[in-house]
Protein backbone atom coordinates (compact mmCIF):
# COMPACT_ATOMS: atom_id res chain seq x y z
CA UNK A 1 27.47 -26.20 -1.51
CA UNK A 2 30.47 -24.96 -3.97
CA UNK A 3 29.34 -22.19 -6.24
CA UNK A 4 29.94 -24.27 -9.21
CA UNK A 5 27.52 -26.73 -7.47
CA UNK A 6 25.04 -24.44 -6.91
CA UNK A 7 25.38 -22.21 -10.83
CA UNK A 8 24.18 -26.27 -12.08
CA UNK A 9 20.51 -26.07 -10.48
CA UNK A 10 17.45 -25.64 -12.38
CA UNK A 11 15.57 -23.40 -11.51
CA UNK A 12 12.83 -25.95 -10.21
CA UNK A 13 15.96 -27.35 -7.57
CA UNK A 14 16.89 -23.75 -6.55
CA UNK A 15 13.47 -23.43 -5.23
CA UNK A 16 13.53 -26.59 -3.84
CA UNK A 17 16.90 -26.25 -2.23
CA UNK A 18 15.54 -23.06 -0.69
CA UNK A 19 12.90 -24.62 0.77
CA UNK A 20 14.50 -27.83 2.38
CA UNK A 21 17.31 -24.77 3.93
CA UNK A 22 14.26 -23.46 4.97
CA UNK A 23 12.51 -26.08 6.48
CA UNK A 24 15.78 -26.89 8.36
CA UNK A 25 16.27 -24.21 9.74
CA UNK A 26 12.43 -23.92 10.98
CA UNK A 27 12.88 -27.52 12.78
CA UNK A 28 16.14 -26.75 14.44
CA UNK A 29 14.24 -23.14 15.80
CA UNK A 30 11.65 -25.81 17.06
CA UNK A 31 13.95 -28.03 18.70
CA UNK A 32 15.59 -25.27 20.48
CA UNK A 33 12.52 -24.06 21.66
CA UNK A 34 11.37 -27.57 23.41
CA UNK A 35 14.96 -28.18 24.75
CA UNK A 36 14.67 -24.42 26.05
CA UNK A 37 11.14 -25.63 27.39
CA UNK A 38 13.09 -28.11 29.70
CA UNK A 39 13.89 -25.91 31.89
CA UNK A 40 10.70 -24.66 33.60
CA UNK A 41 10.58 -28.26 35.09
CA UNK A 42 13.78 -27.40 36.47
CA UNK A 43 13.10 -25.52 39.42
CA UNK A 44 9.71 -25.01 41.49
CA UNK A 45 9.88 -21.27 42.18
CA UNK A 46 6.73 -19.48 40.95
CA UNK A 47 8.39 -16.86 40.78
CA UNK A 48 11.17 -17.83 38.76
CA UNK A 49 8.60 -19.93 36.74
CA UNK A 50 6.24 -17.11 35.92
CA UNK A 51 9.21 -14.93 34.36
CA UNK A 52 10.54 -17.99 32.48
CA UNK A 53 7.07 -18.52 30.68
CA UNK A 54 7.03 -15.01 29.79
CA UNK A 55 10.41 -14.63 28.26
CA UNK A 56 9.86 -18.37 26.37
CA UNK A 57 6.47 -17.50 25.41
CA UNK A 58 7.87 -14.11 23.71
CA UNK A 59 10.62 -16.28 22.07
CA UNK A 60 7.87 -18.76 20.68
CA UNK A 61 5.93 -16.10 19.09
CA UNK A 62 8.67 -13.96 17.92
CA UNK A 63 10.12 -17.46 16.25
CA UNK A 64 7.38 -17.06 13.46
CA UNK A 65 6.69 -21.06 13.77
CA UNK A 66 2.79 -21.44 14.09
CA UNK A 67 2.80 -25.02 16.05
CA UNK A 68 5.03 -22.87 18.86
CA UNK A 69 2.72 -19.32 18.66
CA UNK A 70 -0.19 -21.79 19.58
CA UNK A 71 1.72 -23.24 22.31
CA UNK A 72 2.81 -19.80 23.84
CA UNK A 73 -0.88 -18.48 23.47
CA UNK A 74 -2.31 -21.44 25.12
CA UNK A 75 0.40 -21.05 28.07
CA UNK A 76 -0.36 -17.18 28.02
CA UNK A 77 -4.62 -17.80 28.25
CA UNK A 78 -4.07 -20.52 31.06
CA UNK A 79 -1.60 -18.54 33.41
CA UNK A 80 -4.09 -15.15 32.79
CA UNK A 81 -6.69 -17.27 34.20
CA UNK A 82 -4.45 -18.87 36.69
CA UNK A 83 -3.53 -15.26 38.03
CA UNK A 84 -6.92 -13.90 37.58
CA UNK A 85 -8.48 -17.15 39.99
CA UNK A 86 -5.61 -16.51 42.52
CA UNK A 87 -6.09 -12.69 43.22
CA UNK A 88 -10.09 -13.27 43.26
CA UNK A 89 -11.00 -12.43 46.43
CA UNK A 90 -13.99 -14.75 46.36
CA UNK A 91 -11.40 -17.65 45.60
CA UNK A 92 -11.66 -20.07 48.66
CA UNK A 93 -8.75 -22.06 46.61
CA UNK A 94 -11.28 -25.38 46.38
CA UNK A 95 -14.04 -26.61 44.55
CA UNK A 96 -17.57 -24.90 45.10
CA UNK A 97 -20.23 -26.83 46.32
C-alpha cells in the first residue's frame, strides 16, 4: 500500500487493516503447516515418522495458532500412549480377553 495510501486511513481502518494483515498471515502459517503435514504419509518408516511428528508438532506450537497447538497436543498425548503400550512388558500386542 503507497504511503500516501496508507497516511488517508482512519484510525478505525488502520486497525482494521492490521487485523485482516494479521489474519493473513495466521491462515497462510496454517496452510503451511497442513501442506507440511503431507509428508508423514509420505514414507512408512517409524522411525523417520516418529522424528517428523516431533519436529512438526514443535513447529505447530511454536506457530502461536490455537486450532494447530491442539492438533500437536493431541498427536503428542496419542504417540506417549502409543510408546508407553509398546514398551509395556505386559503388552501381548492384542486385545485382552
Amino acid at each position: 500500500m503507497p504511503a500516501q495510501a496508507a497516511e488517508n486511513l482512519t484510525d478505525n481502518q488502520e486497525i482494521k487493516l492490521k487485523e485482516l494483515l494479521e489474519y493473513n498471515l495466521k491462515s497462510i502459517r496454517a496452510h503451511l503447516l497442513r501442506e507440511l503435514f503431507q509428508q508423514f504419509w509420505d514414507d512408512v518408516s517409524p522411525t523417520w515418522a516418529g522424528r517428523f511428528l516431533d519436529t512438526w508438532c514443535t513447529s505447530a506450537m511454536r506457530s502461536r495458532l490455537a486450532p494447530m497447538k491442539k492438533v500437536a497436543k493431541s498427536l503428542r498425548r496419542h504417540r506417549l500412549r502409543h510408546d508407553r503400550a509398546a514398551s509395556s512388558p505386559t503388552s501381548s500386542g492384542g486385545c485382552s480377553s
